[in-house]
PDB file of N, CA and C in Angstrom:
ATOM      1  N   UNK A   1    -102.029 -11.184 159.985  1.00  0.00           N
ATOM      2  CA  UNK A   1    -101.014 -11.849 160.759  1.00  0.00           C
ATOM      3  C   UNK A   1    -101.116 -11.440 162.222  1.00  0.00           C
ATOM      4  N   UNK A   2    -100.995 -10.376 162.220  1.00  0.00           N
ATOM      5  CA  UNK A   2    -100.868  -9.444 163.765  1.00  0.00           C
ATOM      6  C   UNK A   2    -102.442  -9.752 164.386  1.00  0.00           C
ATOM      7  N   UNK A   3    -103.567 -10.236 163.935  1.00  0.00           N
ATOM      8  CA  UNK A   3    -104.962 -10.670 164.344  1.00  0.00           C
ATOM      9  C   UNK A   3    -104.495 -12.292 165.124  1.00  0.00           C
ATOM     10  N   UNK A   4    -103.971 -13.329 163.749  1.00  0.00           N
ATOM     11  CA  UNK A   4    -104.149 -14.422 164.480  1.00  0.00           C
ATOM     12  C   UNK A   4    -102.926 -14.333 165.447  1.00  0.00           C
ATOM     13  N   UNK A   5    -101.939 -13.549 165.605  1.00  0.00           N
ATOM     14  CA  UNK A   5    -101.118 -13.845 166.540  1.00  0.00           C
ATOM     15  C   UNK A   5    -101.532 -13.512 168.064  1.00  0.00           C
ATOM     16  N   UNK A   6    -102.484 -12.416 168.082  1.00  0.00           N
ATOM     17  CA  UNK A   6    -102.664 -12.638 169.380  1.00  0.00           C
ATOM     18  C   UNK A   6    -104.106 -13.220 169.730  1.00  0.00           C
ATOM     19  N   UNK A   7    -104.399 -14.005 168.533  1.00  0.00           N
ATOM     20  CA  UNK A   7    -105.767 -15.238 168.751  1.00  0.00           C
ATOM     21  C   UNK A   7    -106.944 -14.789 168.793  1.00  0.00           C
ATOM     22  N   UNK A   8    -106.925 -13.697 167.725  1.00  0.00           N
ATOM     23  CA  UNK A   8    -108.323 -12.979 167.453  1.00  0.00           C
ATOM     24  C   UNK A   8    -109.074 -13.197 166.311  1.00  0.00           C
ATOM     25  N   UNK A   9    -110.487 -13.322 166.479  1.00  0.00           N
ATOM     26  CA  UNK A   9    -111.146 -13.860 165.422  1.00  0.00           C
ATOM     27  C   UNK A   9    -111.414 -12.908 164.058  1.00  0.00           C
ATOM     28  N   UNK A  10    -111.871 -13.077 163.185  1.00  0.00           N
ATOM     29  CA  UNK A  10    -112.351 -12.229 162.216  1.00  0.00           C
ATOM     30  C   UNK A  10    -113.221 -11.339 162.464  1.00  0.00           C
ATOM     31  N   UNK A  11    -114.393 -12.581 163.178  1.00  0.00           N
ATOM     32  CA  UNK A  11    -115.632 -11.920 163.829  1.00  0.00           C
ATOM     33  C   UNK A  11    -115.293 -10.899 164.827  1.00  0.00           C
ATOM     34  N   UNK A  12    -114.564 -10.895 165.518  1.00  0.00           N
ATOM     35  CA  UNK A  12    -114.440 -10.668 166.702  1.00  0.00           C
ATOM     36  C   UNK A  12    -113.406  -9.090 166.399  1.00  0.00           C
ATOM     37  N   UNK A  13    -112.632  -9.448 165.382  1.00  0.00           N
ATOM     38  CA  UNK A  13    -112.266  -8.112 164.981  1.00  0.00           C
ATOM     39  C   UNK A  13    -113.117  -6.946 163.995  1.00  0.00           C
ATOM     40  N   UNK A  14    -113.894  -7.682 163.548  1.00  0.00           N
ATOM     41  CA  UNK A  14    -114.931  -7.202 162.986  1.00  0.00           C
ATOM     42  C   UNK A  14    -116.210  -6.483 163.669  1.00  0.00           C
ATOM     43  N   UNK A  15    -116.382  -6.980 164.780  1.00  0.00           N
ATOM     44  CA  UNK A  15    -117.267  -6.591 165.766  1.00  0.00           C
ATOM     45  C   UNK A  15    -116.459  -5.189 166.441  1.00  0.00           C
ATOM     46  N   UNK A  16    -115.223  -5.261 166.432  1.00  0.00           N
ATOM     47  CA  UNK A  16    -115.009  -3.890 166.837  1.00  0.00           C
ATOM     48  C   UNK A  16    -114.474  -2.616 166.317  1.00  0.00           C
ATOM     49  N   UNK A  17    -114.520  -3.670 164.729  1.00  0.00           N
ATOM     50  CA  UNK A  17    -114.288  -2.120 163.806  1.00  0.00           C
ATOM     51  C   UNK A  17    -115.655  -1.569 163.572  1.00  0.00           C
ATOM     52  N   UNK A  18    -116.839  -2.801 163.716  1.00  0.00           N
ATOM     53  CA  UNK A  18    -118.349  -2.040 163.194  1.00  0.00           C
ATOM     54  C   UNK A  18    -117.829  -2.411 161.695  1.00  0.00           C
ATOM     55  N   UNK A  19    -117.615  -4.448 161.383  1.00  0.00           N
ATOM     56  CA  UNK A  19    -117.884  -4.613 160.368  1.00  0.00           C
ATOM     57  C   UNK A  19    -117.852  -6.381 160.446  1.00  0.00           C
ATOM     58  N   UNK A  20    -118.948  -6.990 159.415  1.00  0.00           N
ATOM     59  CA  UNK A  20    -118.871  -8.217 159.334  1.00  0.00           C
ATOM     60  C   UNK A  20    -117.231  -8.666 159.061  1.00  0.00           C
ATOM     61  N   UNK A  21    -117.525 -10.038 159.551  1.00  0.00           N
ATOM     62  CA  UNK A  21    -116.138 -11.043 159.463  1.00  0.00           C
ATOM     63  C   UNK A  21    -116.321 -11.346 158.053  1.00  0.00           C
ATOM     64  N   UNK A  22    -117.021 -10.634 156.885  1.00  0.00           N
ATOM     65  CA  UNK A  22    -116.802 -11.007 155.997  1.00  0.00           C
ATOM     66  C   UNK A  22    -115.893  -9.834 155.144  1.00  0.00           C
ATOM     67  N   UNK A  23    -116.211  -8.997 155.730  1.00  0.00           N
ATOM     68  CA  UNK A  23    -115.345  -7.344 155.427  1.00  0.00           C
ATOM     69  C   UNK A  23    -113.853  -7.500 155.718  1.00  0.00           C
ATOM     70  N   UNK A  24    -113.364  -8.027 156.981  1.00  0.00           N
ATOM     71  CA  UNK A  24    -112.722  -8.293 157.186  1.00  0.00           C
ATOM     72  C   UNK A  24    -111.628  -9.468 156.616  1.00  0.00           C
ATOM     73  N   UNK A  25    -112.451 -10.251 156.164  1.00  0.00           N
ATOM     74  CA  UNK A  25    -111.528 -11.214 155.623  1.00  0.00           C
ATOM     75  C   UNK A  25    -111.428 -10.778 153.759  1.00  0.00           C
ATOM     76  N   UNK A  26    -112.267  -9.891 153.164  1.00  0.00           N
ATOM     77  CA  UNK A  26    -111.909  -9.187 151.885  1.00  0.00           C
ATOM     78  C   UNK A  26    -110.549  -8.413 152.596  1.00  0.00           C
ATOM     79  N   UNK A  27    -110.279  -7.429 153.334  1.00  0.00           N
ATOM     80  CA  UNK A  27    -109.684  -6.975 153.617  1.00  0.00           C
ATOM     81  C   UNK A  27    -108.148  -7.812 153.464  1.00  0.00           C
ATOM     82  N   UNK A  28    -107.925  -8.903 154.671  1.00  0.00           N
ATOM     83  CA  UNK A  28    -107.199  -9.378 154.521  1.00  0.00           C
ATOM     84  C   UNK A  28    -106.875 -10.451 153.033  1.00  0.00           C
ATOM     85  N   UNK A  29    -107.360 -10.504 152.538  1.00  0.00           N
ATOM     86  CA  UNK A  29    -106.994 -11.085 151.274  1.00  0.00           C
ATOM     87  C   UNK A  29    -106.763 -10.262 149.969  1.00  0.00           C
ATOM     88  N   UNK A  30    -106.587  -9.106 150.472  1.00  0.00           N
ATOM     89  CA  UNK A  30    -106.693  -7.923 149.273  1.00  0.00           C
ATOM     90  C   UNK A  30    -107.894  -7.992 148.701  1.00  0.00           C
ATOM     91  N   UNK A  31    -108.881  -8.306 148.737  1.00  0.00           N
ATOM     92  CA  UNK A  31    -110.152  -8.061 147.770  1.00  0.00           C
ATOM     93  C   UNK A  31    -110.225  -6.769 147.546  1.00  0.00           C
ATOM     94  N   UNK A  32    -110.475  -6.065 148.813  1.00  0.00           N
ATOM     95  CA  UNK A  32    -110.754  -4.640 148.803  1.00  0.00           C
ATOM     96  C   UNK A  32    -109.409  -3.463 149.801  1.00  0.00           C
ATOM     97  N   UNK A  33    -109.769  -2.692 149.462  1.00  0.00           N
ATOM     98  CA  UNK A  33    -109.162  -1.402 149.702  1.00  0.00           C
ATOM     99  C   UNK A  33    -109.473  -1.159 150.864  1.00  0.00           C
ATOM    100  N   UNK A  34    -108.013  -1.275 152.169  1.00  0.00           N
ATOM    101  CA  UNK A  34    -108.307  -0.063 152.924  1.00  0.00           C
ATOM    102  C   UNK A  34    -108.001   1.354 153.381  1.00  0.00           C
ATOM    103  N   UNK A  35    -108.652   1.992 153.361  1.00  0.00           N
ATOM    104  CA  UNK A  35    -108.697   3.782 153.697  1.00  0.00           C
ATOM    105  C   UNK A  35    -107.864   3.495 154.740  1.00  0.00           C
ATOM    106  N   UNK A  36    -106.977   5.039 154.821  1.00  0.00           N
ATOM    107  CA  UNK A  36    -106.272   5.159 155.658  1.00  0.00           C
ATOM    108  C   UNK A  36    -106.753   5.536 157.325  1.00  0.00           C
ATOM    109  N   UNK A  37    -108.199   5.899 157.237  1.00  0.00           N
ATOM    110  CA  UNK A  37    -108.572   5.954 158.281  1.00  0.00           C
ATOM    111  C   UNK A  37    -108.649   4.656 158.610  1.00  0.00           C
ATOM    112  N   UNK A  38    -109.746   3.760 158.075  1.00  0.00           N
ATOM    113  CA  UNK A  38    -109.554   2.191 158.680  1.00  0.00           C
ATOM    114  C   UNK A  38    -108.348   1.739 158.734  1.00  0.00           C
ATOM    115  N   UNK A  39    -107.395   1.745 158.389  1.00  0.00           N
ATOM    116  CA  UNK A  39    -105.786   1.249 158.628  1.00  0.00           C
ATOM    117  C   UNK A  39    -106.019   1.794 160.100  1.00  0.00           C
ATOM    118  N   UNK A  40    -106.112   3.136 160.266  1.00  0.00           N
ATOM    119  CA  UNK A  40    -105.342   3.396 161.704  1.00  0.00           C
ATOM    120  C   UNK A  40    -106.345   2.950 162.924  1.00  0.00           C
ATOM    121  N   UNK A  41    -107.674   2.770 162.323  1.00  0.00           N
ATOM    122  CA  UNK A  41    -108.744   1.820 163.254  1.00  0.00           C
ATOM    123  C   UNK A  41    -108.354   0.470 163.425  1.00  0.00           C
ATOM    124  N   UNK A  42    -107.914  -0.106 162.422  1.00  0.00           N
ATOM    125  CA  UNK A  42    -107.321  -1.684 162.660  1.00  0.00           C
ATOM    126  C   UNK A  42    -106.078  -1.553 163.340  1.00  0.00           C
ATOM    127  N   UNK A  43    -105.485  -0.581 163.228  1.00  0.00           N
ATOM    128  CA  UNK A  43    -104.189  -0.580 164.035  1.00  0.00           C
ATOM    129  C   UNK A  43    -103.932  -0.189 165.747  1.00  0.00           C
ATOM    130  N   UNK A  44    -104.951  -0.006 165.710  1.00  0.00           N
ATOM    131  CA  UNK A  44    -105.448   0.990 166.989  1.00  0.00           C
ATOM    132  C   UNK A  44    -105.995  -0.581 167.976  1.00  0.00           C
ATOM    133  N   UNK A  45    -106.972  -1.134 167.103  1.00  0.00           N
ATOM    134  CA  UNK A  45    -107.472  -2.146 167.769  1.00  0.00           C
ATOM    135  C   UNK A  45    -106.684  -3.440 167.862  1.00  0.00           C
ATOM    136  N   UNK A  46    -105.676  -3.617 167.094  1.00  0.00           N
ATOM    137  CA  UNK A  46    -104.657  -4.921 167.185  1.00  0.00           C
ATOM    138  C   UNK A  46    -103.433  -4.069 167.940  1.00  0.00           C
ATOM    139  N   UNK A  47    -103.389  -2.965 168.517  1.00  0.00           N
ATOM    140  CA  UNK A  47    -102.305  -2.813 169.588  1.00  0.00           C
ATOM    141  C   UNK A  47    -101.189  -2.418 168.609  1.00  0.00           C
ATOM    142  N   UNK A  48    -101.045  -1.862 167.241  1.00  0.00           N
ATOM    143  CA  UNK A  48    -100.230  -2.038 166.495  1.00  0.00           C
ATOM    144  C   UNK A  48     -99.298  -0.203 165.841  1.00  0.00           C
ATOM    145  N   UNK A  49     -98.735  -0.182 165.852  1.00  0.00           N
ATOM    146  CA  UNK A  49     -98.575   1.305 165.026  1.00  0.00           C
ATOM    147  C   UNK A  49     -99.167   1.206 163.310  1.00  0.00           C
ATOM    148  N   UNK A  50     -99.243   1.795 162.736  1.00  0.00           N
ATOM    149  CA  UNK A  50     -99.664   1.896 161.243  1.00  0.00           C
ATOM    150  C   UNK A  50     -98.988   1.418 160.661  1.00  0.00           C
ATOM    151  N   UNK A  51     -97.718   1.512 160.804  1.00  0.00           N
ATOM    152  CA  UNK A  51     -96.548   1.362 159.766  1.00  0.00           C
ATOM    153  C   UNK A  51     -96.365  -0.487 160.027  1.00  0.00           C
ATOM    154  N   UNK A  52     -96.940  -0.588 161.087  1.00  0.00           N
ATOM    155  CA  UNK A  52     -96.554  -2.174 161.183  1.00  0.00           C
ATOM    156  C   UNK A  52     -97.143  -3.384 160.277  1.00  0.00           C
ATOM    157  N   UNK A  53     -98.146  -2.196 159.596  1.00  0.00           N
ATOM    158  CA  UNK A  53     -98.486  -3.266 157.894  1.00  0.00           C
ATOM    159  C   UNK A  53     -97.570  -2.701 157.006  1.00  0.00           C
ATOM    160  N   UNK A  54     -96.694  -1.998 156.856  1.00  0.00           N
ATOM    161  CA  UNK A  54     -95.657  -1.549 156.093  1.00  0.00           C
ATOM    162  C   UNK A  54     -94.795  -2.540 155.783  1.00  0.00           C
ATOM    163  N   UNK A  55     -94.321  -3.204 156.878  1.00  0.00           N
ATOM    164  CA  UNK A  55     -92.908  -3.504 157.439  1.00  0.00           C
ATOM    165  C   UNK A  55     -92.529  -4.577 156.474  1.00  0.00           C
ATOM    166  N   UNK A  56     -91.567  -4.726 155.519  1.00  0.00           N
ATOM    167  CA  UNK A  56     -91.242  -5.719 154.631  1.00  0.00           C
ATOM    168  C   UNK A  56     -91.270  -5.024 153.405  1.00  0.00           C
ATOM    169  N   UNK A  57     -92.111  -4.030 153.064  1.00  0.00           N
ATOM    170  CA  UNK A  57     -92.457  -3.347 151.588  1.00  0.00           C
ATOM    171  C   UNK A  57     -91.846  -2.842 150.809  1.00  0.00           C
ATOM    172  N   UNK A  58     -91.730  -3.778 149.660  1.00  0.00           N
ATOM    173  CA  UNK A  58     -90.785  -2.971 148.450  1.00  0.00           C
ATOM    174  C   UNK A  58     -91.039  -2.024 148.141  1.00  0.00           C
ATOM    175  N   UNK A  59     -90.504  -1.609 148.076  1.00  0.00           N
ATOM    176  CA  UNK A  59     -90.407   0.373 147.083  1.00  0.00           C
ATOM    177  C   UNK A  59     -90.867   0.239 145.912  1.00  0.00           C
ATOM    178  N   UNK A  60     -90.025  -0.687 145.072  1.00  0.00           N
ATOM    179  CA  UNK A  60     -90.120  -0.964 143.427  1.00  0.00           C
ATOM    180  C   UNK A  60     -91.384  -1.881 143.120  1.00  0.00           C
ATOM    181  N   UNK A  61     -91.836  -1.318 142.177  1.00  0.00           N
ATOM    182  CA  UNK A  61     -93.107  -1.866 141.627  1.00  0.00           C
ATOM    183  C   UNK A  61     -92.908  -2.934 140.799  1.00  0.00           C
ATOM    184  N   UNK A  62     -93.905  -4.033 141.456  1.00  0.00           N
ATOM    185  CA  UNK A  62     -93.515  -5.113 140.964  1.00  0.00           C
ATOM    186  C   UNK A  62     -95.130  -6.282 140.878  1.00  0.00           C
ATOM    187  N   UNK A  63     -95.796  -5.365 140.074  1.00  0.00           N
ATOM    188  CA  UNK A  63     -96.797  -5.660 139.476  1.00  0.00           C
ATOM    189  C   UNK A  63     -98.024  -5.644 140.922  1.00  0.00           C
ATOM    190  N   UNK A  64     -99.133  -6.160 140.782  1.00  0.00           N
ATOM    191  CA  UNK A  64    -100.429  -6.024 141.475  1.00  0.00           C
ATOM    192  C   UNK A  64    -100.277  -6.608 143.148  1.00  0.00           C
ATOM    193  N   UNK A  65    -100.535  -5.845 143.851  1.00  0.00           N
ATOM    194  CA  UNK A  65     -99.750  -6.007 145.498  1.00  0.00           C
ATOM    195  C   UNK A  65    -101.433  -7.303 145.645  1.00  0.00           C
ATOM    196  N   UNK A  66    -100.813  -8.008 147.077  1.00  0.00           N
ATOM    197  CA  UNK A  66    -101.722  -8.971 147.390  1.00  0.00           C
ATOM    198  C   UNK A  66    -101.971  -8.283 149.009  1.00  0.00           C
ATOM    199  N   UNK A  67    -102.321  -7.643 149.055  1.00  0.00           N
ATOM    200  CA  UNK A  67    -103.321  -6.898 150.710  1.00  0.00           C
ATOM    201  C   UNK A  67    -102.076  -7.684 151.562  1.00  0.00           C
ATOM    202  N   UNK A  68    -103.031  -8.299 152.242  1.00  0.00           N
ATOM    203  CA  UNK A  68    -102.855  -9.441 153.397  1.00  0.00           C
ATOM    204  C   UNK A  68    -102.242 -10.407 153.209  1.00  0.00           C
ATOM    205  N   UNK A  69    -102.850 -10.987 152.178  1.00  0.00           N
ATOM    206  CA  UNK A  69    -102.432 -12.414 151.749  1.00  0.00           C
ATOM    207  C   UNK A  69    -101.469 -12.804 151.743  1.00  0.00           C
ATOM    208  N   UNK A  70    -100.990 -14.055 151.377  1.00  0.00           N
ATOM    209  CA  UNK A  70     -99.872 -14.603 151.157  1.00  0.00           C
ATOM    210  C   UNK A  70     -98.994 -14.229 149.700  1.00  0.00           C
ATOM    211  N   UNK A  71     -97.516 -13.845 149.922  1.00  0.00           N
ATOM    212  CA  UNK A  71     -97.532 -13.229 148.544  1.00  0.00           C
ATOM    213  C   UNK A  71     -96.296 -13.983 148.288  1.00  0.00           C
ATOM    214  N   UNK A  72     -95.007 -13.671 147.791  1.00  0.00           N
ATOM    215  CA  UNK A  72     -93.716 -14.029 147.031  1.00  0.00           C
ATOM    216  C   UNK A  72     -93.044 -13.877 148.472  1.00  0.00           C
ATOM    217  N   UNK A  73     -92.290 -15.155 148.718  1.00  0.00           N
ATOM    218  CA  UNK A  73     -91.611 -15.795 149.464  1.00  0.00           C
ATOM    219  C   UNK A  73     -90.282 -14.849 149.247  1.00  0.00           C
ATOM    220  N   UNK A  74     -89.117 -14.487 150.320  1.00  0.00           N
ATOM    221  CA  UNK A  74     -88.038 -13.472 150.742  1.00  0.00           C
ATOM    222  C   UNK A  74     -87.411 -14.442 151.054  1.00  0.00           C
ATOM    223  N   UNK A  75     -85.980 -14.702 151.481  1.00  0.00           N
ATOM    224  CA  UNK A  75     -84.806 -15.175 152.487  1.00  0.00           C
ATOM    225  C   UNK A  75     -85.502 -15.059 153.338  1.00  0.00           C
ATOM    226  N   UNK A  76     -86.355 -13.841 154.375  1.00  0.00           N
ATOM    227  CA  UNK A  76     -87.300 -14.424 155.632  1.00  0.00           C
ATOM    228  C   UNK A  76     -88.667 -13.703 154.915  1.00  0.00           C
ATOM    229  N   UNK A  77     -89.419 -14.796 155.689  1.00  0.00           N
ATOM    230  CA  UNK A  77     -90.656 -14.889 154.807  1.00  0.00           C
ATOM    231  C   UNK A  77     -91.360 -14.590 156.488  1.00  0.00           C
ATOM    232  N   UNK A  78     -92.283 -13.307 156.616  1.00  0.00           N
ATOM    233  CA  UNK A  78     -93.003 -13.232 157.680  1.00  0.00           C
ATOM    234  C   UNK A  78     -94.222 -13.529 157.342  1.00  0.00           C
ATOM    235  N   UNK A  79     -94.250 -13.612 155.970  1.00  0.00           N
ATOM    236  CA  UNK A  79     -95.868 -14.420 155.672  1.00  0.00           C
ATOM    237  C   UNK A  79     -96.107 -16.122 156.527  1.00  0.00           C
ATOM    238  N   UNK A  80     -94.869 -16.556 156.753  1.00  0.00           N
ATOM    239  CA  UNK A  80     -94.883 -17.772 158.111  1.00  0.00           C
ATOM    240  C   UNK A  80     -95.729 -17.659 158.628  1.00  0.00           C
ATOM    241  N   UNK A  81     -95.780 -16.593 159.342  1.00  0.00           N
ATOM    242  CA  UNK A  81     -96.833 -16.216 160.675  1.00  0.00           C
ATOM    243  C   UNK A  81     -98.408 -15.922 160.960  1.00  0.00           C
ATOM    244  N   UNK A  82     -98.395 -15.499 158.950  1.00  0.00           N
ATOM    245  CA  UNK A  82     -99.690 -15.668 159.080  1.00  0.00           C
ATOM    246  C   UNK A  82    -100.601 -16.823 158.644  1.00  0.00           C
ATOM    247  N   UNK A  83     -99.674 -18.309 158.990  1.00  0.00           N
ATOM    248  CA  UNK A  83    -100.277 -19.375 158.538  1.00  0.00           C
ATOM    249  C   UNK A  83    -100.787 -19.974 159.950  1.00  0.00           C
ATOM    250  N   UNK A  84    -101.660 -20.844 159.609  1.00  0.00           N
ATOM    251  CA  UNK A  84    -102.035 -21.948 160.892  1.00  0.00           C
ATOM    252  C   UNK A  84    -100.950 -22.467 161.514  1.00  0.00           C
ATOM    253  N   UNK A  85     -99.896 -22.663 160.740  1.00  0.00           N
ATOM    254  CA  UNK A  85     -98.863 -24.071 160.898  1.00  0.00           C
ATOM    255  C   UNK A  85     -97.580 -22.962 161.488  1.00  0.00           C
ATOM    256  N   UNK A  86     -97.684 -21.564 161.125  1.00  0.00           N
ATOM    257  CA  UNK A  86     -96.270 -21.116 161.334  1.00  0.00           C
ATOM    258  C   UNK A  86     -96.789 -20.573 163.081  1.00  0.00           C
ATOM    259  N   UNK A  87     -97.673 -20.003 162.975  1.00  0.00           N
ATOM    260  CA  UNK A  87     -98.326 -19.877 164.326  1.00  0.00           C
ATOM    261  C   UNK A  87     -98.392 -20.639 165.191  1.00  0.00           C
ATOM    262  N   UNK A  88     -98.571 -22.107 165.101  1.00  0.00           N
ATOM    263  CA  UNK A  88     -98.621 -23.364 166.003  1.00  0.00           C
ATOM    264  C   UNK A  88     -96.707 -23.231 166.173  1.00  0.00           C
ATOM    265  N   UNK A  89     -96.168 -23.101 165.308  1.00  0.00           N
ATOM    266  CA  UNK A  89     -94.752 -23.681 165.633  1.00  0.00           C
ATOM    267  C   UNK A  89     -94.385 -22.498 165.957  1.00  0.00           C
ATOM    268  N   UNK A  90     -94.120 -21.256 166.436  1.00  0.00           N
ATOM    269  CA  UNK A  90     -93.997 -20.183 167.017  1.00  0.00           C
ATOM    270  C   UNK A  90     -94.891 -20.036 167.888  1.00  0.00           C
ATOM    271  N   UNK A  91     -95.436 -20.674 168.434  1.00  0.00           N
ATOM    272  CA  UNK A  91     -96.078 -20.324 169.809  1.00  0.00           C
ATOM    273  C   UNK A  91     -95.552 -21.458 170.382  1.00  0.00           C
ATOM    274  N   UNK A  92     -95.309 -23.053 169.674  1.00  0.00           N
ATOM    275  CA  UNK A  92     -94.467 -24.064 170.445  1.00  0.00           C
ATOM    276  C   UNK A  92     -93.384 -23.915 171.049  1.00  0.00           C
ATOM    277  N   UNK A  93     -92.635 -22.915 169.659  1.00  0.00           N
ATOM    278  CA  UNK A  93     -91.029 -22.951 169.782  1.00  0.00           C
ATOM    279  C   UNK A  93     -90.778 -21.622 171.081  1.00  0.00           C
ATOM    280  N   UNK A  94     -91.448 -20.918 171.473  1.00  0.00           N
ATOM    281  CA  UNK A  94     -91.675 -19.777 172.372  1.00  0.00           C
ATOM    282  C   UNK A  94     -92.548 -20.371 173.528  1.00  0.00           C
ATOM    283  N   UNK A  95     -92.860 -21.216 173.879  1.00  0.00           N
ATOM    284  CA  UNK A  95     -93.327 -21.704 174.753  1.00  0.00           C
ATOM    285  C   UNK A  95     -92.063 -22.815 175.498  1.00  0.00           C
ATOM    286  N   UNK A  96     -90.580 -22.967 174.822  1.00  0.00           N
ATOM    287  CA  UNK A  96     -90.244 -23.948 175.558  1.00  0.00           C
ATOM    288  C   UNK A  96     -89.018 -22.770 176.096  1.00  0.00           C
ATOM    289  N   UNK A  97     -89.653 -23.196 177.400  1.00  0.00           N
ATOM    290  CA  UNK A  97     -88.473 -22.049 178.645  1.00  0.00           C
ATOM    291  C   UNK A  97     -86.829 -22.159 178.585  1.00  0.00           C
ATOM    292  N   UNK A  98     -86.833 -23.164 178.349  1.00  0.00           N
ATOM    293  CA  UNK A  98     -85.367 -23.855 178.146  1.00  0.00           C
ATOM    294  C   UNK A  98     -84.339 -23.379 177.149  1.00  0.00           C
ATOM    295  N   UNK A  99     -83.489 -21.924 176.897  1.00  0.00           N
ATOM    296  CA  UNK A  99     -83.038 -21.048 176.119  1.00  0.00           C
ATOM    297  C   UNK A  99     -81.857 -22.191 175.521  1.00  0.00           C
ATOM    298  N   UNK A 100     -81.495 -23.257 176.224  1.00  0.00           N
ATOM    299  CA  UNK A 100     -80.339 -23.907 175.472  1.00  0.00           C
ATOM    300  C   UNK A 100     -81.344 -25.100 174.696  1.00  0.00           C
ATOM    301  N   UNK A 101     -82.493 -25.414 175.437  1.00  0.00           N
ATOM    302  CA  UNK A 101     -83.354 -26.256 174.131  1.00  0.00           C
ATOM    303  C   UNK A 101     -83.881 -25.796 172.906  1.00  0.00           C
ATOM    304  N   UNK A 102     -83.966 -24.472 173.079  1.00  0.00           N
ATOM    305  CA  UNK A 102     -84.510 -23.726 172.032  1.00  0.00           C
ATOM    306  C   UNK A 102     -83.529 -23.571 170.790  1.00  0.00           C
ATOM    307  N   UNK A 103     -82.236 -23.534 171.571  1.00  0.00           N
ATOM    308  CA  UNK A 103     -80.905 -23.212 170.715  1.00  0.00           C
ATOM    309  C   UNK A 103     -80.926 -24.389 170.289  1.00  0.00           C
ATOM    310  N   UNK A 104     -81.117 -25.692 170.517  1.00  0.00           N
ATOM    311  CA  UNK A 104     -80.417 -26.819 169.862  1.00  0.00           C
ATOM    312  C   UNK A 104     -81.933 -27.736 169.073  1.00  0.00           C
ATOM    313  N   UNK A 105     -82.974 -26.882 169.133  1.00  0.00           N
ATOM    314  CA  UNK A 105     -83.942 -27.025 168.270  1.00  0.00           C
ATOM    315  C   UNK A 105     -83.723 -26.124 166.778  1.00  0.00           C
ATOM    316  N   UNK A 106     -83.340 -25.329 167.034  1.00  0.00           N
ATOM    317  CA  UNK A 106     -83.255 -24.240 165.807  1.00  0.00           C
ATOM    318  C   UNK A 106     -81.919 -24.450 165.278  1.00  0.00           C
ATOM    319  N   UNK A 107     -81.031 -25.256 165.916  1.00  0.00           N
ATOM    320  CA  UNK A 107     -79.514 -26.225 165.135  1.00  0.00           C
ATOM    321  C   UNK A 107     -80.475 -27.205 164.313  1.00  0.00           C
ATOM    322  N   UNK A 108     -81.477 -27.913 164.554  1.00  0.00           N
ATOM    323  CA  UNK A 108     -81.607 -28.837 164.210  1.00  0.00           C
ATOM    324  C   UNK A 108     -82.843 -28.911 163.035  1.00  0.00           C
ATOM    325  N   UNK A 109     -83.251 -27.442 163.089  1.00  0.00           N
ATOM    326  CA  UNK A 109     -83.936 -27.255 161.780  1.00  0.00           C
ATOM    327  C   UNK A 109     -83.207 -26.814 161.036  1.00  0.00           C
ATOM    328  N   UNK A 110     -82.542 -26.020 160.854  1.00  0.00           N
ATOM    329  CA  UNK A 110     -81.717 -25.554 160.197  1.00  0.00           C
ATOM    330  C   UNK A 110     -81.369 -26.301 159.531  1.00  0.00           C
ATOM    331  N   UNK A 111     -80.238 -27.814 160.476  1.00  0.00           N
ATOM    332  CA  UNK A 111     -79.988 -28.909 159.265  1.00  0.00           C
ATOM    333  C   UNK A 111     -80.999 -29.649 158.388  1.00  0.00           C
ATOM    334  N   UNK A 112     -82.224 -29.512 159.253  1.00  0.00           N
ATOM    335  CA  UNK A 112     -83.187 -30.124 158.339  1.00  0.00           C
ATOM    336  C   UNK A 112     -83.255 -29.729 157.148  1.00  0.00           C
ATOM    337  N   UNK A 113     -83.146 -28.297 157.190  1.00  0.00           N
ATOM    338  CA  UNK A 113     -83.152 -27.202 155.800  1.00  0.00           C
ATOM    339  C   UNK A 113     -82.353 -27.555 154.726  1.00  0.00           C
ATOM    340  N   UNK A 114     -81.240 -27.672 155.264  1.00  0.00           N
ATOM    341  CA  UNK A 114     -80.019 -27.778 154.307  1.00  0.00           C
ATOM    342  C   UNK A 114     -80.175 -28.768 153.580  1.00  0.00           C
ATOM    343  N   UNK A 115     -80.615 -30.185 154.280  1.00  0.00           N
ATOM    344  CA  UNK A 115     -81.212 -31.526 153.817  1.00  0.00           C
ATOM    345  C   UNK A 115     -82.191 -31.328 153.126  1.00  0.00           C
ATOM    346  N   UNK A 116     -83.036 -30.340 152.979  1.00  0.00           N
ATOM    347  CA  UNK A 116     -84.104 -30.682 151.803  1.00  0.00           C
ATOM    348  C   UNK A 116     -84.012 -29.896 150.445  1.00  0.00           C
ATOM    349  N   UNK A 117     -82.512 -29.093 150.322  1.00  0.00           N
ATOM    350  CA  UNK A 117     -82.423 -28.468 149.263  1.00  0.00           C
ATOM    351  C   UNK A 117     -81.660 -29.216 148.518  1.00  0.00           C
ATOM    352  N   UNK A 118     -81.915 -28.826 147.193  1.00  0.00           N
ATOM    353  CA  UNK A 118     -81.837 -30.059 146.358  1.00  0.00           C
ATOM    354  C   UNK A 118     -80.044 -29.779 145.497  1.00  0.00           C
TER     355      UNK A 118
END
């Protein structure tokens, strides 16, 4: 998430851990395991503290964790961000300067919301 948000490639993060964009993307999909030293190398290089892959984590065990990936949807779901689509609309919705347009965009999803529950 914290890669594509500030518009960094696989490759390109990979090139500066000293690992293919294919390492990298096992990584992010849970394929494989990372050591806590590489945690604090990826964290180091995305500008990030360690704990900031923590952030959301249940305590209680609740069967086989998914790395990176996309996992079980919350009341807020920051897995949003690590989509194509949640990224385009958070860099839209943060791109419009206008603090009372912003307010009466986010009225107006909201109702959208309400409208599509069944």
């Amino acid at each position: 998430m914290r890669r594509m948000l500030i518009g960094m490639s696989q490759e390109k993060l990979g090139e500066q851990l000293g690992l293919t964009f294919q390492q990298v993307q096992k990584y992010e999909k849970g394929a494989n395991r990372i050591g806590a030293s590489r945690l604090y190398q990826i964290s180091q290089t995305l500008g990030v503290p360690v704990d900031y892959f923590y952030e959301g984590l249940q305590l209680e065990d609740d069967g086989p964790q998914q790395g990176f990936s996309e996992g079980k949807a919350g009341s807020f779901d920051l897995n949003m961000l690590s989509t194509s689509e949640g990224i385009q609309l958070n860099s839209a919705f943060f791109s419009i300067r206008d603090v009372e347009v912003r307010k009466r965009l986010l009225d107006l999803v909201k109702v959208l919301a309400r409208t599509d529950k069944p």
